[in-house]
Structure formats: C-alpha cells, structure tokens
N, C-alpha and C. Protein backbone atom coordinates (compact mmCIF):
# COMPACT_ATOMS: atom_id res chain seq x y z
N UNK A 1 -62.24 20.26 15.50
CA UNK A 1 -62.23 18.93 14.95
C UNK A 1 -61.80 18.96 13.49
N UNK A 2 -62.45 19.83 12.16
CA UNK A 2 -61.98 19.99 11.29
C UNK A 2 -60.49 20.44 10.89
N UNK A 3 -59.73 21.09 12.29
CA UNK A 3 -58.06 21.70 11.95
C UNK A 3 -57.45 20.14 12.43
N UNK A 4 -57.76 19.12 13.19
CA UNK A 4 -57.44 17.65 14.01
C UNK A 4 -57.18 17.14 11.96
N UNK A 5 -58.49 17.13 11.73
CA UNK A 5 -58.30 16.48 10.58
C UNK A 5 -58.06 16.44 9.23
N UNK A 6 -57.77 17.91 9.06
CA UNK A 6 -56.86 18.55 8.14
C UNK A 6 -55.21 18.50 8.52
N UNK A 7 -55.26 18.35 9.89
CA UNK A 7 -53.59 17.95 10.30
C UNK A 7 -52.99 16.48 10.18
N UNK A 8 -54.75 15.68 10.25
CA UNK A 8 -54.10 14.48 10.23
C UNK A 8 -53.75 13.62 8.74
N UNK A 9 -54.83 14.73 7.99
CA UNK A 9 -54.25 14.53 6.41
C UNK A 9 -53.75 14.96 5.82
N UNK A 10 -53.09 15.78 6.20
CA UNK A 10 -51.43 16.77 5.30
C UNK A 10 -50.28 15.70 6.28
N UNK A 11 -50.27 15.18 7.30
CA UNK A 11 -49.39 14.10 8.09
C UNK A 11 -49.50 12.95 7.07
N UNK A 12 -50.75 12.36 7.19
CA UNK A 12 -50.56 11.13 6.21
C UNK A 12 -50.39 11.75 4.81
N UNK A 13 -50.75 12.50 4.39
CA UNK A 13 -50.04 12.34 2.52
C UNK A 13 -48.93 13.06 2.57
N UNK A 14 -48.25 13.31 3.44
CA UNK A 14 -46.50 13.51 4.00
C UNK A 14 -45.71 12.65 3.63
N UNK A 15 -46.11 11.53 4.93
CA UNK A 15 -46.02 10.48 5.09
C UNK A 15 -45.87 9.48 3.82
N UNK A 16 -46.93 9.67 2.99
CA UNK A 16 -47.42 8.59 1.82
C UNK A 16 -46.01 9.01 0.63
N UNK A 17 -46.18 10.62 0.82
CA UNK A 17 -45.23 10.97 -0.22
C UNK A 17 -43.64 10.78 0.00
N UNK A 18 -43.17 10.54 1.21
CA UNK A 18 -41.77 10.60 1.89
C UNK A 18 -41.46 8.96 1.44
N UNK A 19 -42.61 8.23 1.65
CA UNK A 19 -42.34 6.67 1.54
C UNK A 19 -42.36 6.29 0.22
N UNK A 20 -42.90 6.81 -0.83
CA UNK A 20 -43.11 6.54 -2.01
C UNK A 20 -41.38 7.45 -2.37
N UNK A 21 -41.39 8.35 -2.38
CA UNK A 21 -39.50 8.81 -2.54
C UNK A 21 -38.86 7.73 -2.13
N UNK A 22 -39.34 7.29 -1.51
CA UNK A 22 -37.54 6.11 -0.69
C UNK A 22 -37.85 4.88 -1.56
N UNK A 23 -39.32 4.59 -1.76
CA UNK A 23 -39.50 3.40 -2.55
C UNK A 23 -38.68 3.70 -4.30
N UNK A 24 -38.93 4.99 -4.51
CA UNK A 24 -38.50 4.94 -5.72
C UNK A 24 -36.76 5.27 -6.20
N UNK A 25 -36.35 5.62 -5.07
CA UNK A 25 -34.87 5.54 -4.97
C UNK A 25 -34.65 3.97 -4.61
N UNK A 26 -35.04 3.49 -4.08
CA UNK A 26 -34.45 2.05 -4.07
C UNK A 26 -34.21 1.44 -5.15
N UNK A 27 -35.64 1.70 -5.99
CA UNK A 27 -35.60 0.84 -7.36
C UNK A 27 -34.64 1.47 -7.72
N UNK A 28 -34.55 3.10 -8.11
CA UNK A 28 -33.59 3.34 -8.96
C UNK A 28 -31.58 3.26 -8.66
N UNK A 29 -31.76 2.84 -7.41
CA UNK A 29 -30.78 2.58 -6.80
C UNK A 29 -30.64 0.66 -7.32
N UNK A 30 -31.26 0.01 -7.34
CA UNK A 30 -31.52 -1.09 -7.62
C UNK A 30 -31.07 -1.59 -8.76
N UNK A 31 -31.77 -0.63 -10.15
CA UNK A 31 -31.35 -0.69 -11.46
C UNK A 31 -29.94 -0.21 -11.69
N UNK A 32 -29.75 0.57 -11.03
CA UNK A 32 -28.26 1.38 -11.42
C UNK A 32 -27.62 0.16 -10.70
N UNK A 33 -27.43 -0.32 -9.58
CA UNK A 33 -26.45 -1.49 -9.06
C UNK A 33 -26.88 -2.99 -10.41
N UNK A 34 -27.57 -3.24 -10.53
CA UNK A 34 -28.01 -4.05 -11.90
C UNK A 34 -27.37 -3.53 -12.97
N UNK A 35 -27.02 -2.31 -13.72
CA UNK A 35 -26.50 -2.02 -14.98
C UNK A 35 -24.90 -2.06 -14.47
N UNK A 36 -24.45 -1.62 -13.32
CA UNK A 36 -23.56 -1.60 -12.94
C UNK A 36 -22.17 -3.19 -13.39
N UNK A 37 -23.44 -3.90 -12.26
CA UNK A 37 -22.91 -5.43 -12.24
C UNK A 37 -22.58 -5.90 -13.92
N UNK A 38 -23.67 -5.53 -14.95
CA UNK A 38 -23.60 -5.99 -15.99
C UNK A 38 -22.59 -5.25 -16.72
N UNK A 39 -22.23 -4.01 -16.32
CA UNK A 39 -20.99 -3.29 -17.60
C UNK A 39 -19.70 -3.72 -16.25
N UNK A 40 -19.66 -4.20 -15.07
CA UNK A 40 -18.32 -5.03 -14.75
C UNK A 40 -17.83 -6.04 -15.45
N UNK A 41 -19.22 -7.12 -15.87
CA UNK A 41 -19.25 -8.43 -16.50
C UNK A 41 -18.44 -7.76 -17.59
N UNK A 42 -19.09 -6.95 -18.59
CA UNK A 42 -18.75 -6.61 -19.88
C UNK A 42 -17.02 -5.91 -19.83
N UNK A 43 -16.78 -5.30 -18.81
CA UNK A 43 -14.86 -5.20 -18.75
C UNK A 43 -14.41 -6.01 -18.58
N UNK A 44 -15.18 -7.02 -17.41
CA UNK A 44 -13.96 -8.30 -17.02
C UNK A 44 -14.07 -9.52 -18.13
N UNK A 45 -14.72 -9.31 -19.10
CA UNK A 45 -14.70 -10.19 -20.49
C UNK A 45 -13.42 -9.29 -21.35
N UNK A 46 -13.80 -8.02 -21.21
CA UNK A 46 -12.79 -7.01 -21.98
C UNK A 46 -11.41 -7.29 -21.58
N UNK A 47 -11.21 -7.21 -20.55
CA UNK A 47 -9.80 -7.15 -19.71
C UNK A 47 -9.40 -8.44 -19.91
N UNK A 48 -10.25 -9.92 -20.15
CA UNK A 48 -9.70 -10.87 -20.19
C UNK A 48 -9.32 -11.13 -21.69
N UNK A 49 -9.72 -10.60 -22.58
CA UNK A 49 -9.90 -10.94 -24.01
C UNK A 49 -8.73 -9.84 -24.36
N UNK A 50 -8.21 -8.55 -23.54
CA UNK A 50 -6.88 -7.76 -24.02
C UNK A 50 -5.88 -8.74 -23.46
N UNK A 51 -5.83 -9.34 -22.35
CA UNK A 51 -4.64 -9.79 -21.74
C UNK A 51 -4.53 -11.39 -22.88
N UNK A 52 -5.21 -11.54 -23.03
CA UNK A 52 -4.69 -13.06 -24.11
C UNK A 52 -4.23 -12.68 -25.43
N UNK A 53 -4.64 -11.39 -26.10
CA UNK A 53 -4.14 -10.83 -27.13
C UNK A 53 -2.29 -10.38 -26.34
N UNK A 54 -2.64 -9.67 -25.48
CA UNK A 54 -1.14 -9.38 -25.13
C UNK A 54 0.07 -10.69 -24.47
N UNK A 55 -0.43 -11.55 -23.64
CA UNK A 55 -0.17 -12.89 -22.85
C UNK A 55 -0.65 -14.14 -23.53
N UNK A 56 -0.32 -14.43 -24.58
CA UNK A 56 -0.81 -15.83 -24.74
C UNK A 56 -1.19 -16.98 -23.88
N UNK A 57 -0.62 -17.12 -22.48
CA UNK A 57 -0.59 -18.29 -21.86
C UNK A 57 -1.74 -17.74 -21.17
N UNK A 58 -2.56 -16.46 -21.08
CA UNK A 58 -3.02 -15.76 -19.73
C UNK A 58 -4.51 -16.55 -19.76
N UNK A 59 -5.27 -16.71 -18.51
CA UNK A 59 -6.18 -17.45 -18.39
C UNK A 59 -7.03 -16.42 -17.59
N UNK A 60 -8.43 -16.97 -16.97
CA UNK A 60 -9.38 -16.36 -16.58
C UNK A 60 -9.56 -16.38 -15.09
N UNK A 61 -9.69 -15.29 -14.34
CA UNK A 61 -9.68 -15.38 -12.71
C UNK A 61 -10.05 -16.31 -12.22
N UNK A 62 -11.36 -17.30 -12.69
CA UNK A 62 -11.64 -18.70 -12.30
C UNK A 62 -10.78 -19.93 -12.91
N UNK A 63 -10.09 -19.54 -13.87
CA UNK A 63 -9.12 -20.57 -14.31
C UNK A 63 -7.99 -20.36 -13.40
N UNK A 64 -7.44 -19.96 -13.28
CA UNK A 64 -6.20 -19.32 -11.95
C UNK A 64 -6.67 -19.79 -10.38
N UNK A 65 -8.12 -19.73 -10.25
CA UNK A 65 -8.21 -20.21 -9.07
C UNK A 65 -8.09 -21.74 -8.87
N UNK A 66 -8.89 -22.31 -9.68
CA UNK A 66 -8.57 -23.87 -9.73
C UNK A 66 -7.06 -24.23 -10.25
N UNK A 67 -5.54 -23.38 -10.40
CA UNK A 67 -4.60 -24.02 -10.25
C UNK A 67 -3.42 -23.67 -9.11
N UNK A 68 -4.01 -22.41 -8.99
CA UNK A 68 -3.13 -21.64 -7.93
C UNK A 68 -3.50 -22.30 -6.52
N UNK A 69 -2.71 -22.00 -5.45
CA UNK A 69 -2.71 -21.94 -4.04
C UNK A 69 -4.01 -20.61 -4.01
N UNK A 70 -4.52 -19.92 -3.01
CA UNK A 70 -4.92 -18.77 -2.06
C UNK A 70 -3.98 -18.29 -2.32
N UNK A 71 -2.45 -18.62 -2.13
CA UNK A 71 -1.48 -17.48 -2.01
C UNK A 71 -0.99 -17.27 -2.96
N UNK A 72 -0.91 -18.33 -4.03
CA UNK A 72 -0.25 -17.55 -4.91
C UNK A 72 -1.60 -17.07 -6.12
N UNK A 73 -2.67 -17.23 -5.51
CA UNK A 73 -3.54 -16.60 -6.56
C UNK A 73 -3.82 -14.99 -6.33
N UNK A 74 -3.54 -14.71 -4.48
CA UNK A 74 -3.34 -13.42 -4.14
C UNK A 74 -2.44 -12.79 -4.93
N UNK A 75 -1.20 -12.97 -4.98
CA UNK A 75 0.53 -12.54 -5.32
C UNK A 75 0.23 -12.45 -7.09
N UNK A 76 0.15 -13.67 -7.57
CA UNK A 76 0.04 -13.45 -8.67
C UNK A 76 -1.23 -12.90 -9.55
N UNK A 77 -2.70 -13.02 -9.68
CA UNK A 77 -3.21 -12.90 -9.92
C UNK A 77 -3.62 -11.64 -9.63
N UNK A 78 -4.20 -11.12 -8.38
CA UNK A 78 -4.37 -10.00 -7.93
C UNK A 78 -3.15 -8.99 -7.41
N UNK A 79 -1.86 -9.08 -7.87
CA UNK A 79 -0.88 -8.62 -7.83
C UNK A 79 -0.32 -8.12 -6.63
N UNK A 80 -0.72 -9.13 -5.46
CA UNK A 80 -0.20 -9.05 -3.80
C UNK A 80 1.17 -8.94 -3.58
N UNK A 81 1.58 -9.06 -2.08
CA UNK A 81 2.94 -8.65 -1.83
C UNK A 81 2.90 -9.77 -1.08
N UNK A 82 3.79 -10.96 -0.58
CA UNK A 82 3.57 -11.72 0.62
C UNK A 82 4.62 -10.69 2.01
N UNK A 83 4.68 -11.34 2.78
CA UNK A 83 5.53 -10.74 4.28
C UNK A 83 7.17 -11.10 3.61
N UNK A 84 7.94 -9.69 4.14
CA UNK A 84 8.78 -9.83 4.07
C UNK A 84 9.84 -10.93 5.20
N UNK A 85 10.79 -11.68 5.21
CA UNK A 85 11.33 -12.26 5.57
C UNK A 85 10.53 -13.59 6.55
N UNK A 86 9.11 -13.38 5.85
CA UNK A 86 8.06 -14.74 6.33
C UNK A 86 7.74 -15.46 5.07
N UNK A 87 8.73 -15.95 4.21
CA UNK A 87 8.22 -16.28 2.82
C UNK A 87 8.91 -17.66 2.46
N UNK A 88 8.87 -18.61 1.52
CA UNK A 88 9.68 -19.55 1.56
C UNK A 88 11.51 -19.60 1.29
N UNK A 89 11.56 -18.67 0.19
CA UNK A 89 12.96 -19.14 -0.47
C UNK A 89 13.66 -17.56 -0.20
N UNK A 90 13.52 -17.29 0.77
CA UNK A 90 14.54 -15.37 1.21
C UNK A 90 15.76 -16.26 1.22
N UNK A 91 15.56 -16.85 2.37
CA UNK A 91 16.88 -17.54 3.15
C UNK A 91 16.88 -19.15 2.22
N UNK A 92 16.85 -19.48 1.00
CA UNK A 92 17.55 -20.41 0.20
C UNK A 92 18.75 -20.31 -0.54
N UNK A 93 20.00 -20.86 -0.61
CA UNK A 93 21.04 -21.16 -0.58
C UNK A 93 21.38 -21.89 -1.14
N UNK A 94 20.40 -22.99 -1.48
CA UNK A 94 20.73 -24.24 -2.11
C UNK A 94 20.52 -23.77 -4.31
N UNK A 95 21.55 -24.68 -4.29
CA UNK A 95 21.68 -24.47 -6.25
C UNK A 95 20.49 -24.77 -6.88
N UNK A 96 20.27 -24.44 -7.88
CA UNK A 96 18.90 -25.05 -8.65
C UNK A 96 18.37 -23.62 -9.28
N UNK A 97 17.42 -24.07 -9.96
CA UNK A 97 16.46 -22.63 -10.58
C UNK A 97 15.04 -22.63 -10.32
N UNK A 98 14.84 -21.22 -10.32
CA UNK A 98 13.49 -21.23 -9.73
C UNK A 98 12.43 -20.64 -11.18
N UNK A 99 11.15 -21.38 -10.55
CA UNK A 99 10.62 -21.38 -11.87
C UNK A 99 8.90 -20.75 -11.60
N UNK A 100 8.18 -20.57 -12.61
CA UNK A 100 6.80 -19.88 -12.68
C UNK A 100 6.20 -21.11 -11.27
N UNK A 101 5.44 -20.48 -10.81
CA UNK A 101 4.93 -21.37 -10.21
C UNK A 101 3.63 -21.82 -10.66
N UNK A 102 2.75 -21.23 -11.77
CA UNK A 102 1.60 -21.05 -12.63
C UNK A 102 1.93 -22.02 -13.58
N UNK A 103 3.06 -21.88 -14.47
CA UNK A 103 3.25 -22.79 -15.61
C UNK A 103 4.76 -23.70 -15.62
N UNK A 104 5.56 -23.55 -14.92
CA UNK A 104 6.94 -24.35 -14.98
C UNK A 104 8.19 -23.58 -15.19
N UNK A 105 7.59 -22.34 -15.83
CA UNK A 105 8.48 -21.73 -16.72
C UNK A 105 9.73 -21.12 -16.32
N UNK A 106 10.97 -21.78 -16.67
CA UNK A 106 12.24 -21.32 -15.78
C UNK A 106 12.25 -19.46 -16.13
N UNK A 107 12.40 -19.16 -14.59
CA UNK A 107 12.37 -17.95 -14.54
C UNK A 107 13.79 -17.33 -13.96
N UNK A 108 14.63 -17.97 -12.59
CA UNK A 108 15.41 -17.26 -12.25
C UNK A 108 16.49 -18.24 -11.73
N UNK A 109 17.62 -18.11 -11.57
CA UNK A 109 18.76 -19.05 -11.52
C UNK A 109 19.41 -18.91 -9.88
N UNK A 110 19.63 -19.68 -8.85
CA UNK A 110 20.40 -19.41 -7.45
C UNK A 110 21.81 -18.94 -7.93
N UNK A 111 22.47 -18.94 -9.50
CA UNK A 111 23.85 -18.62 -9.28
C UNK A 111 23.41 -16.77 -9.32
N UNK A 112 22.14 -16.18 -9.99
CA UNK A 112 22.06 -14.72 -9.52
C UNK A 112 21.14 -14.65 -8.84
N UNK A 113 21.45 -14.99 -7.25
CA UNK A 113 19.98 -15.22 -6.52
C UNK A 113 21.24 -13.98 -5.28
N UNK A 114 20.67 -13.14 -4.81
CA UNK A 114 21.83 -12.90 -4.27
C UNK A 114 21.20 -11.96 -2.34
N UNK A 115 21.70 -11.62 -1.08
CA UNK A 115 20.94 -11.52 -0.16
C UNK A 115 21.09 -9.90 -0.16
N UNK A 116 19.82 -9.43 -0.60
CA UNK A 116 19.31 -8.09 -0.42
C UNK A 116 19.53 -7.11 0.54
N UNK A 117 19.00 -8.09 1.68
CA UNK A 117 18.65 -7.20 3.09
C UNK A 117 16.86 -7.16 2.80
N UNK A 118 15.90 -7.38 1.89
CA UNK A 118 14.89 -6.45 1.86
C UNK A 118 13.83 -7.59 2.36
N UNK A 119 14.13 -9.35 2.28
CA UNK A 119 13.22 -10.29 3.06
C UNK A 119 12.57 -10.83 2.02
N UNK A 120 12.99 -10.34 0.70
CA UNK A 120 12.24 -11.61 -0.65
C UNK A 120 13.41 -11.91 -0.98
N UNK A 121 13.53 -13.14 -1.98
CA UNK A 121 14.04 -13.37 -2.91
C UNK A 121 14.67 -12.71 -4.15
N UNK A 122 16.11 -12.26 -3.71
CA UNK A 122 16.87 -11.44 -5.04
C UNK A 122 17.38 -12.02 -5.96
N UNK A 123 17.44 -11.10 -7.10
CA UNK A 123 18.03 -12.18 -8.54
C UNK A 123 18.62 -10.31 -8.88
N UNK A 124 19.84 -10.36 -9.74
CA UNK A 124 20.59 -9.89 -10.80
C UNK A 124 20.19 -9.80 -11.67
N UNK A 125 19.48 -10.88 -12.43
CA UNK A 125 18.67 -11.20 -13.53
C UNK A 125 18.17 -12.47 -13.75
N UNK A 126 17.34 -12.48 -14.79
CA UNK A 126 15.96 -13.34 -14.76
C UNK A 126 16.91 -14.63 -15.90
N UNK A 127 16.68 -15.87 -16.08
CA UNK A 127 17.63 -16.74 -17.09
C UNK A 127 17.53 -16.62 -18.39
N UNK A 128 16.29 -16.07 -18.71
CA UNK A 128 16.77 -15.27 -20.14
C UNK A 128 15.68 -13.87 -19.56
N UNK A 129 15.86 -13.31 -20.67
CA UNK A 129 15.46 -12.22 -20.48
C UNK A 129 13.85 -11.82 -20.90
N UNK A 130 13.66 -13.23 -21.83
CA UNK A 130 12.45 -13.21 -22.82
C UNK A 130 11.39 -13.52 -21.77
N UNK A 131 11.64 -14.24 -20.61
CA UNK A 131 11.39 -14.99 -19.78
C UNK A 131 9.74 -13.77 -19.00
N UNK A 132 10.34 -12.56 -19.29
CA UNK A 132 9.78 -11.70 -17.98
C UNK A 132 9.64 -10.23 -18.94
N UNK A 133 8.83 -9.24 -18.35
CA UNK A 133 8.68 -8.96 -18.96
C UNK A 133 8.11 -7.50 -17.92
N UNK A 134 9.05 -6.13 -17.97
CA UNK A 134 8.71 -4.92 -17.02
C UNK A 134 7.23 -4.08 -17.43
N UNK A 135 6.88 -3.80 -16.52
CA UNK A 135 5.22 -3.28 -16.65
C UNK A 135 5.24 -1.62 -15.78
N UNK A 136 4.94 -0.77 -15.55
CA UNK A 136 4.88 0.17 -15.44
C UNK A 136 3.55 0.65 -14.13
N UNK A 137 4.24 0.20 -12.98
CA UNK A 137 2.90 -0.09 -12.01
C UNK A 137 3.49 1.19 -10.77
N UNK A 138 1.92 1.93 -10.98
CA UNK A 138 1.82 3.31 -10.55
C UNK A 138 0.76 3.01 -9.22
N UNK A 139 0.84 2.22 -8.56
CA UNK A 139 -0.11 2.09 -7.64
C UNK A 139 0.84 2.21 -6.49
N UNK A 140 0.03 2.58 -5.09
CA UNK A 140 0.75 2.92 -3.67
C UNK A 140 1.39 4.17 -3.68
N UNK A 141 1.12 5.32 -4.53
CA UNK A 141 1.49 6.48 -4.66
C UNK A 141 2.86 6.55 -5.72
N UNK A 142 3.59 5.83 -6.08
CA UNK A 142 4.45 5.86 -6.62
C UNK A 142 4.83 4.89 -7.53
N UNK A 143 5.74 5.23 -8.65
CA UNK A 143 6.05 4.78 -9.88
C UNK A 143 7.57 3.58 -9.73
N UNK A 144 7.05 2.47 -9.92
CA UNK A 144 7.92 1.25 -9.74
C UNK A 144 8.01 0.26 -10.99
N UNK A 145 8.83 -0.38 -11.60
CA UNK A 145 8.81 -1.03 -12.45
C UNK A 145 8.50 -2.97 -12.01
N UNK A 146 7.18 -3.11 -12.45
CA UNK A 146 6.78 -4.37 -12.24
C UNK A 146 7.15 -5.61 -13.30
N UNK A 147 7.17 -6.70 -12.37
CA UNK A 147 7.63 -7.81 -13.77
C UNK A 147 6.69 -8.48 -13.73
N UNK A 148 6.27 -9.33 -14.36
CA UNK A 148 5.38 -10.05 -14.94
C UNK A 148 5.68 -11.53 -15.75
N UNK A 149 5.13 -12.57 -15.82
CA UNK A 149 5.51 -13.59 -16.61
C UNK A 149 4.92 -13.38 -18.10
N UNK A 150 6.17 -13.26 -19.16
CA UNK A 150 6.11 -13.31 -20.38
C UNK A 150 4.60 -13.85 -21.03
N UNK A 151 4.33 -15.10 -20.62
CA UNK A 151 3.68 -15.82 -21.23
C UNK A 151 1.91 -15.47 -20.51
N UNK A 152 2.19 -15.48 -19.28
CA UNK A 152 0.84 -15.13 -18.73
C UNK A 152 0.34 -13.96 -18.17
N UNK A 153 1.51 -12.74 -18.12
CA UNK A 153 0.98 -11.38 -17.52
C UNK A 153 1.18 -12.12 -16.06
N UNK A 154 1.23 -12.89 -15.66
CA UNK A 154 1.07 -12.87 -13.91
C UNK A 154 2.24 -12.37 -13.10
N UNK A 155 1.96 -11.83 -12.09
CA UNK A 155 2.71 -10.85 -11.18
C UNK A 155 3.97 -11.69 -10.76
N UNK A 156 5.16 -11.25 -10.45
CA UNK A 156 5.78 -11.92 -9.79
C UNK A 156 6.79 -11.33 -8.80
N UNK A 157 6.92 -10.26 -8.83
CA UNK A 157 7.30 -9.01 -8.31
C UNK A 157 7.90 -7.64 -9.05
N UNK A 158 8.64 -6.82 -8.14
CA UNK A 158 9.40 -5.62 -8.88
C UNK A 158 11.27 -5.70 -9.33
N UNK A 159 11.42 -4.45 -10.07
CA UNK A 159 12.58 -4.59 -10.21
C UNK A 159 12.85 -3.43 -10.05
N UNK A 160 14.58 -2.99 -9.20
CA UNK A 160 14.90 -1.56 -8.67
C UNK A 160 16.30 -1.79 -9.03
N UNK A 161 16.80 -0.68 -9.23
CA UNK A 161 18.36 -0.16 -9.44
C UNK A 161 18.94 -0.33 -8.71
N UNK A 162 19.08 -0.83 -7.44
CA UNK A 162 19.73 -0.89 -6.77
C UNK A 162 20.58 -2.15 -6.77
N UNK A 163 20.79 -2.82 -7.39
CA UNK A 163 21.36 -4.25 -7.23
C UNK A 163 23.17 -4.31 -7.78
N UNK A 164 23.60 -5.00 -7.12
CA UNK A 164 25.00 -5.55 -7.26
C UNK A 164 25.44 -5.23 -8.77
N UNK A 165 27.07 -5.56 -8.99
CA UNK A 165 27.03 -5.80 -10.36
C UNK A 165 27.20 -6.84 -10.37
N UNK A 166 26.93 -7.74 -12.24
CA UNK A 166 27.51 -6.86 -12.96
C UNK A 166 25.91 -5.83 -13.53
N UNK A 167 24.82 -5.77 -13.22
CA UNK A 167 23.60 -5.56 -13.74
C UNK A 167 23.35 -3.97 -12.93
N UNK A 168 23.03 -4.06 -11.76
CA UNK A 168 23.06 -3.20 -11.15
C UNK A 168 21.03 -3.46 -10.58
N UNK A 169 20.36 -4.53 -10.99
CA UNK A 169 19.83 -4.16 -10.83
C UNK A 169 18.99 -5.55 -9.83
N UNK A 170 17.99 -5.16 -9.46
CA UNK A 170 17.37 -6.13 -7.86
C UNK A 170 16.36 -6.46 -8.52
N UNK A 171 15.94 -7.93 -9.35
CA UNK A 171 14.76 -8.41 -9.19
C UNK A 171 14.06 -8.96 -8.22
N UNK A 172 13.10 -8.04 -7.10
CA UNK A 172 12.94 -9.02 -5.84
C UNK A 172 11.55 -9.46 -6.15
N UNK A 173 11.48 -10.94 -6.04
CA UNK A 173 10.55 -11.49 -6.31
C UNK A 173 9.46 -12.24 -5.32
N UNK A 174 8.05 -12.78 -5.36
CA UNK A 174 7.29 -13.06 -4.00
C UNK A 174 7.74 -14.39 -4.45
N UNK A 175 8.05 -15.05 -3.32
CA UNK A 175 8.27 -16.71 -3.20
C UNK A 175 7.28 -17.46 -3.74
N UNK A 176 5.95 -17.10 -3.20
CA UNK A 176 4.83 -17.74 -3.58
C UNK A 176 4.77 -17.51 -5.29
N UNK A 177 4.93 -17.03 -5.77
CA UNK A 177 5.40 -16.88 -7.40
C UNK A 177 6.02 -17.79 -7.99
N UNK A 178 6.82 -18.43 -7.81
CA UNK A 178 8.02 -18.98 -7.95
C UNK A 178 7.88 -20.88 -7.10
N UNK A 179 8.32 -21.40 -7.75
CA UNK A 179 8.79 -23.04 -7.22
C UNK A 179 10.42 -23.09 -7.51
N UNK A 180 11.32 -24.06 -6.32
CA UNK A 180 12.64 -23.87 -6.51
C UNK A 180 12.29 -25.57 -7.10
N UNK A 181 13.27 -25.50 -7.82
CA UNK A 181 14.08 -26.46 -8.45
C UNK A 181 15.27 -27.20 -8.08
N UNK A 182 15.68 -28.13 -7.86
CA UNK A 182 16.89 -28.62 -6.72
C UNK A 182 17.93 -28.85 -7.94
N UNK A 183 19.33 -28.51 -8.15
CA UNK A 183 19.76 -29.37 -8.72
C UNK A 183 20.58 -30.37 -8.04
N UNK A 184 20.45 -31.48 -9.34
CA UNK A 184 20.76 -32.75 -9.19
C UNK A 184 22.87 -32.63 -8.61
C-alpha cells in the first residue's frame, strides 16, 4: 500500500510539474508574440515614414486600401503580378495614354505600347522618364529591375532588355496599375 502511494505521488507531482512547464511556455510564448506584434507596429511606422521621405505622394497601407480596387491594391501596393493575357489593356490598340491608376499620373503612351508576346501591357518607354522610377527587386530567386511610380513608390511592373528599338528595352506593366485614357 505504501509503494501504491508513493507511485501515486511521484505520478501526480509529474503530472503537476509537466503542466506547470506548458503553462509557462504559453505565457512566455504569449509575451514574445505580444513584443513581437509591437516591434511590427514599430517597422511598419518605420517603413512608412522612409517611403514618404523617399516618395512624396506615398501613403499608408490603410490609405491605399480605401482608394485602390482589391486588385490593384494587390499589384500595386503589395507588389503582385495579375494573369498573364487575363488582364485589361494586353490586347488594347486604341490611341490614348495610360496613366497611374493611384494618382492620374500620365505614365505611358499607346504610340510606345507595343505586342510582346508575354500577356501584359508593353511600352518602349514610359512619357517622360521622371515619371517612373527602376528599383532593384531580388525576390523569386532572381535579380530583375522593378519600376515603380515616381511620386508614390507603388508597383507597376518590370523592365527587361529585351524590347524593340529604338530603346531596346520592355516596360511590361500590370493593367490593374494603370487606367487608359482615350484620345479624343
């Protein structure tokens, strides 16, 4: 009877001690997800307060959401890709210029809009040059030159060597980026 109940109390303060470990990893699992959340807050104030020093026009992930689409807050904001040859303006033809879709800002012209093969929207070049602005984007394993809107940092696609002359080079851009402009 005395080995019953020497077994049954090295079981329970086992027991007591195994549960008190898990209780105290939780908390400390708890606090660390708490300091965590709070030094995200403290970059994504950081990250927003470098990009307005660098982007004057640039605004705050909740400011972007209340003007953007879903899609173009994906594309531009979070620097998405839309579907190739499922997009609005691949297959546009018609004259006019296409512009920020965030702020107005004339960005690219149909006389250098030109057909790739690749299912976005190609340009030669951008209508001025001040307009845009190449970024250095190392994500998906490899090194690509990204453009960006001058004024706001927002995404609008890449640019590759491969393009026609007289430039040589392919700004292919996400539709959802961009609004066309008709001309008159």
């Amino acid at each position: 009877m005395k080995t019953y109940f020497l077994k049954t109390l090295a079981l329970t303060f086992g027991l007591f001690l195994v549960l008190s470990q898990v209780s105290c990893q939780n908390s400390a699992k708890q606090n660390a997800d708490k300091a965590m959340k709070t030094t995200e807050k403290t970059m994504d104030t950081s990250k927003d307060l470098a990009m307005e020093k660098q982007f004057p026009g640039a605004k705050s992930d909740a400011e972007w959401k209340k003007i953007l689409t879903t899609q173009q807050y994906g594309i531009m904001v979070k620097k998405g890709t839309e579907t190739p040859f499922n997009n609005e303006y691949n297959d546009n033809h018609e004259k006019g210029i296409y512009v920020s879709a965030a702020t107005g800002e004339p960005l690219f012209s149909s006389e250098d809009k030109f057909e790739s093969g690749t299912g976005w929207p190609s340009f030669t070049k951008p209508i001025n040059d001040d307009a845009v602005v190449w970024v250095k984007d190392n994500t998906l394993g490899m090194s690509r030159d990204e453009i960006v809107e001058k004024s706001t940092g927002l995404h609008l696609g890449h640019v590759f060597n491969d393009g026609p002359k007289p430039t040589g080079l392919r700004y292919c851009m996400n539709s959802a980026a961009l609004k066309f402009v008709k001309q008159d």
